[in-house]
C-alpha atoms as a PDB file:
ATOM      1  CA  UNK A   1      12.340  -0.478  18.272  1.00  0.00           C
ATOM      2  CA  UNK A   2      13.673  -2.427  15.358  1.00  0.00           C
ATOM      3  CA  UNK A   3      14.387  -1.328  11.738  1.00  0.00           C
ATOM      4  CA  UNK A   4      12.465  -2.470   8.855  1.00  0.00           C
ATOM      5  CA  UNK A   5      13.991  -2.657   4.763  1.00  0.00           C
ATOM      6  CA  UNK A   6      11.127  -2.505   2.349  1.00  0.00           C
ATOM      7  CA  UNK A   7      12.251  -3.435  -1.428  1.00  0.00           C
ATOM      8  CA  UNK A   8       9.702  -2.291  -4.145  1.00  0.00           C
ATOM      9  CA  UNK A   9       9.700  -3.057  -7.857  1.00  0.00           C
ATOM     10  CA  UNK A  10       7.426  -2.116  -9.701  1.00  0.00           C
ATOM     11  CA  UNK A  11       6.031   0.813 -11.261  1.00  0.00           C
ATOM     12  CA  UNK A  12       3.373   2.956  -9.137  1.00  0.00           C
ATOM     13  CA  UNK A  13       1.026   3.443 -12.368  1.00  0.00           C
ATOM     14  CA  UNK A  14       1.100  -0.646 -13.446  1.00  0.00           C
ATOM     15  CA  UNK A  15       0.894  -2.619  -9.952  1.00  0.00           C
ATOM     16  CA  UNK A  16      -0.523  -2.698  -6.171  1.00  0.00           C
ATOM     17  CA  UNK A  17       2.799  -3.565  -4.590  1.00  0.00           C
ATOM     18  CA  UNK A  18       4.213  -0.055  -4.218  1.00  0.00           C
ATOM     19  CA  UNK A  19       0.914   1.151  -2.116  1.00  0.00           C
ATOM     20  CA  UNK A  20       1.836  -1.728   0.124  1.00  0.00           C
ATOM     21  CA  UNK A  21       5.025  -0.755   0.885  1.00  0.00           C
ATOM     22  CA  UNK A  22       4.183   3.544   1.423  1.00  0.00           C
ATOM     23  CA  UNK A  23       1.494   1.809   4.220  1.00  0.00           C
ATOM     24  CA  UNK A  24       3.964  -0.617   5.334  1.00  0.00           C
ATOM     25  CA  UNK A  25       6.846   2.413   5.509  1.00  0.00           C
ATOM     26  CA  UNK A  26       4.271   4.452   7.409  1.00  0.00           C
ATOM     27  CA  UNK A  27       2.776   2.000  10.203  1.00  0.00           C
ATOM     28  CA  UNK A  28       6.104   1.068  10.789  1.00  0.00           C
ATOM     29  CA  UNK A  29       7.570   4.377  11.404  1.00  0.00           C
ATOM     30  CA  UNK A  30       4.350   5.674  13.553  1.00  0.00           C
ATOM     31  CA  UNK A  31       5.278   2.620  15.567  1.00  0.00           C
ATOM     32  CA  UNK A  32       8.673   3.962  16.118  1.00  0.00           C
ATOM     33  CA  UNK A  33      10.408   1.720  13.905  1.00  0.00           C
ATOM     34  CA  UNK A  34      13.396   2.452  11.580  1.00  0.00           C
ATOM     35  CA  UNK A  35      12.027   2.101   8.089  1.00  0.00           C
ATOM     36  CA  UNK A  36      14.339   2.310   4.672  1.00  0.00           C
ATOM     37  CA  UNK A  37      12.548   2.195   1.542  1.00  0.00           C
ATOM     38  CA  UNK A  38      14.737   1.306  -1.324  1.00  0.00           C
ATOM     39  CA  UNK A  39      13.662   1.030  -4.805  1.00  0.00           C
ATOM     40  CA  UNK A  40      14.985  -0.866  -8.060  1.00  0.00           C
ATOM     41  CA  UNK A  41      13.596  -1.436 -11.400  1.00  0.00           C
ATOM     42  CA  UNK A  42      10.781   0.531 -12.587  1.00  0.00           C
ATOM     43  CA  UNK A  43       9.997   0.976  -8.430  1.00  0.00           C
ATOM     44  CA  UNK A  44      12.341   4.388  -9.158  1.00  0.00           C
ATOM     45  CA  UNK A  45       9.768   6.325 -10.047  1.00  0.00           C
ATOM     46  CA  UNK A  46       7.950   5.787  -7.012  1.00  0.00           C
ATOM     47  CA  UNK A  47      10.191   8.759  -6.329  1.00  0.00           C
ATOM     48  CA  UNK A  48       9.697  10.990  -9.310  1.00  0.00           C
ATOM     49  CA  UNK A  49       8.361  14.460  -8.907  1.00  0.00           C
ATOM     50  CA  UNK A  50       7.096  14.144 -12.341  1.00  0.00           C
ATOM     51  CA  UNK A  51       4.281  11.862 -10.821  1.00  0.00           C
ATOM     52  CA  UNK A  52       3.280  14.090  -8.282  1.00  0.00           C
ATOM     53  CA  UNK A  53       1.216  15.541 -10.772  1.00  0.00           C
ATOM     54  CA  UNK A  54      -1.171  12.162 -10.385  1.00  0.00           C
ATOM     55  CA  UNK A  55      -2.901  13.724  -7.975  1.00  0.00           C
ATOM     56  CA  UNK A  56      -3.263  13.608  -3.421  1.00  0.00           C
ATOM     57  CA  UNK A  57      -3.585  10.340  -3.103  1.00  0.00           C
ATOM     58  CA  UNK A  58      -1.016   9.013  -5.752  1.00  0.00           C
ATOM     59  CA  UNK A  59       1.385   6.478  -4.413  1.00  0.00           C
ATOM     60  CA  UNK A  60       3.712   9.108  -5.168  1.00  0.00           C
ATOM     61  CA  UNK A  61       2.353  12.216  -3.081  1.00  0.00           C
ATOM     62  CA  UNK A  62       2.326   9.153  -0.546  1.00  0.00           C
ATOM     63  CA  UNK A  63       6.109   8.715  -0.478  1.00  0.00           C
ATOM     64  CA  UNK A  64       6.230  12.119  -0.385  1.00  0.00           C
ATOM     65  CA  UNK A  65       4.413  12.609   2.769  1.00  0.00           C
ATOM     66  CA  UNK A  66       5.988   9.807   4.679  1.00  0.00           C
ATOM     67  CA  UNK A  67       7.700  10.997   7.936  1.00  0.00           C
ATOM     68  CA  UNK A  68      11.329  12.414   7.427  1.00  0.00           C
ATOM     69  CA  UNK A  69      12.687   9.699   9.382  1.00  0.00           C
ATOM     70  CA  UNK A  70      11.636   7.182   6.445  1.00  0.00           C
ATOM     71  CA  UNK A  71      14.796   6.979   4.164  1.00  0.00           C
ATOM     72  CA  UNK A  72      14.061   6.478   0.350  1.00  0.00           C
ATOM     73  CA  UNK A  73      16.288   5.360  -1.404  1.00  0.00           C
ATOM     74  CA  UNK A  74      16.541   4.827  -5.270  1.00  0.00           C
ATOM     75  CA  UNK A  75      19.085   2.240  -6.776  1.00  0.00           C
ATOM     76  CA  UNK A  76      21.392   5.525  -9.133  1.00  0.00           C
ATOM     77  CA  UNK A  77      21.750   3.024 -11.696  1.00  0.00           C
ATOM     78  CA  UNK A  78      18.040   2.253 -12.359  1.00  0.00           C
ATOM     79  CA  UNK A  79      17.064   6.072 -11.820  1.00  0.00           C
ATOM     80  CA  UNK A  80      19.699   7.526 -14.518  1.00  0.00           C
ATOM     81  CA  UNK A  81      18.563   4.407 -17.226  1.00  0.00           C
ATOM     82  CA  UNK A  82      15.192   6.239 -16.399  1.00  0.00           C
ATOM     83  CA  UNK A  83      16.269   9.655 -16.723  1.00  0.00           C
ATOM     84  CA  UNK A  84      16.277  10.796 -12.870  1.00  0.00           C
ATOM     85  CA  UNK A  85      18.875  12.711 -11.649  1.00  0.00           C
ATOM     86  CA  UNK A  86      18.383  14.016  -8.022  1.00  0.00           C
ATOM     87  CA  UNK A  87      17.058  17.079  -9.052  1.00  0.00           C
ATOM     88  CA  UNK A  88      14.313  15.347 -10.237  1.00  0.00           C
ATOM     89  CA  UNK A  89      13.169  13.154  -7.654  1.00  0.00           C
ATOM     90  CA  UNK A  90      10.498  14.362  -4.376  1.00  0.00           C
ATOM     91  CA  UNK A  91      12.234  16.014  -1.845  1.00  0.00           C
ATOM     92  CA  UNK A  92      12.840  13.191   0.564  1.00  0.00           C
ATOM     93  CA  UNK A  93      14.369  10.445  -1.682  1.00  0.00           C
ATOM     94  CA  UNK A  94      17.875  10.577  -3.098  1.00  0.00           C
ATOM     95  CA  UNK A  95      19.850   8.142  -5.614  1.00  0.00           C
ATOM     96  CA  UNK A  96      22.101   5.659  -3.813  1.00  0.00           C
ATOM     97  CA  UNK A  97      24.045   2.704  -4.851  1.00  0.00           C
ATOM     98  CA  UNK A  98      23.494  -1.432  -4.166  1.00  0.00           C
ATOM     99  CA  UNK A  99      25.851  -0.626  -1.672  1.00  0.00           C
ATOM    100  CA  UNK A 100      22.973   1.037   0.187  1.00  0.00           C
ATOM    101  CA  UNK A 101      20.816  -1.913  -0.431  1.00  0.00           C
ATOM    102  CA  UNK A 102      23.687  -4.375   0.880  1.00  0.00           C
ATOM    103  CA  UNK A 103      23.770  -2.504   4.500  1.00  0.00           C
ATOM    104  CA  UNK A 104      20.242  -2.288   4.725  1.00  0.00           C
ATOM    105  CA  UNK A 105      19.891  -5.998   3.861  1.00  0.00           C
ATOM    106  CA  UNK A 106      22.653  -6.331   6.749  1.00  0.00           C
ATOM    107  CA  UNK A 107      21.389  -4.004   9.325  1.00  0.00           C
ATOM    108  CA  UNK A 108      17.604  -4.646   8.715  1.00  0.00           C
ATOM    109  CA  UNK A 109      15.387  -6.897  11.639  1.00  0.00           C
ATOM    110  CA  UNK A 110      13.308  -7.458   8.889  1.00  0.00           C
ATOM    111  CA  UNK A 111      12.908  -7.004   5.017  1.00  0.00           C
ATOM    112  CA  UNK A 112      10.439  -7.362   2.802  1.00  0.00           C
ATOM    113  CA  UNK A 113      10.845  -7.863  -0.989  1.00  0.00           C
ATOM    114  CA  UNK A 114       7.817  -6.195  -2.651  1.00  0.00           C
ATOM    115  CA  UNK A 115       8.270  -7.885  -6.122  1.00  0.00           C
ATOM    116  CA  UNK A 116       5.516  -8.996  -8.382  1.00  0.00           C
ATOM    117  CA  UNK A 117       2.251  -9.468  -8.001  1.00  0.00           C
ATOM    118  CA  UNK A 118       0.693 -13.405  -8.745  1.00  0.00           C
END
């Protein structure tokens, strides 16, 4: 199987994109694929157990129920500016560094950049 790198942006309250990527993350792994999820920018809170509060089917309570063998990752910088230390993130995501991002850019068969919306 290969290994997939999803980027993702934005903000789960303000666009689409970050659905995309928790249904992307999860066909990929039921297919048996490695799948990283790394987040930068506002995409950070795509990880924040604040927002599991939004409700079951809340991108949010989506990350959270992706398959343990999904790795989330937030970007630490973009997380603290936010206010989220690991303590505060769902219990499968942690705070990592561009470093992260770098070897998953590396390592990755394929990587898609969830961005903006046009």
């Amino acid at each position: 199987m290969g290994t997939l790198g999803v980027l993702v942006f934005p903000s789960p309250v303000q666009h689409r994109l970050p659905a995309v990527g928790v249904g992307l993350a999860a066909s990929a792994a039921e297919l048996g694929h490695e799948v990283t999820v790394f987040f930068l920018g506002d995409g950070v809170y795509c990880t924040s157990r604040a927002h599991l509060e939004a409700g079951a089917d809340s991108v949010v309570t989506q990350f959270a129920r992706l398959p343990r063998s999904v790795t989330l990752i937030n970007c630490a910088t973009c997380a603290r500016f936010r206010g989220l230390s690991d303590s505060a993130l769902i219990p499968n995501a942690r705070n990592g560094t561009l470093e992260d991002l770098s070897d998953l850019l590396a390592r990755s068969d394929r990587f898609v950049a969830l961005t903006q919306e046009e």
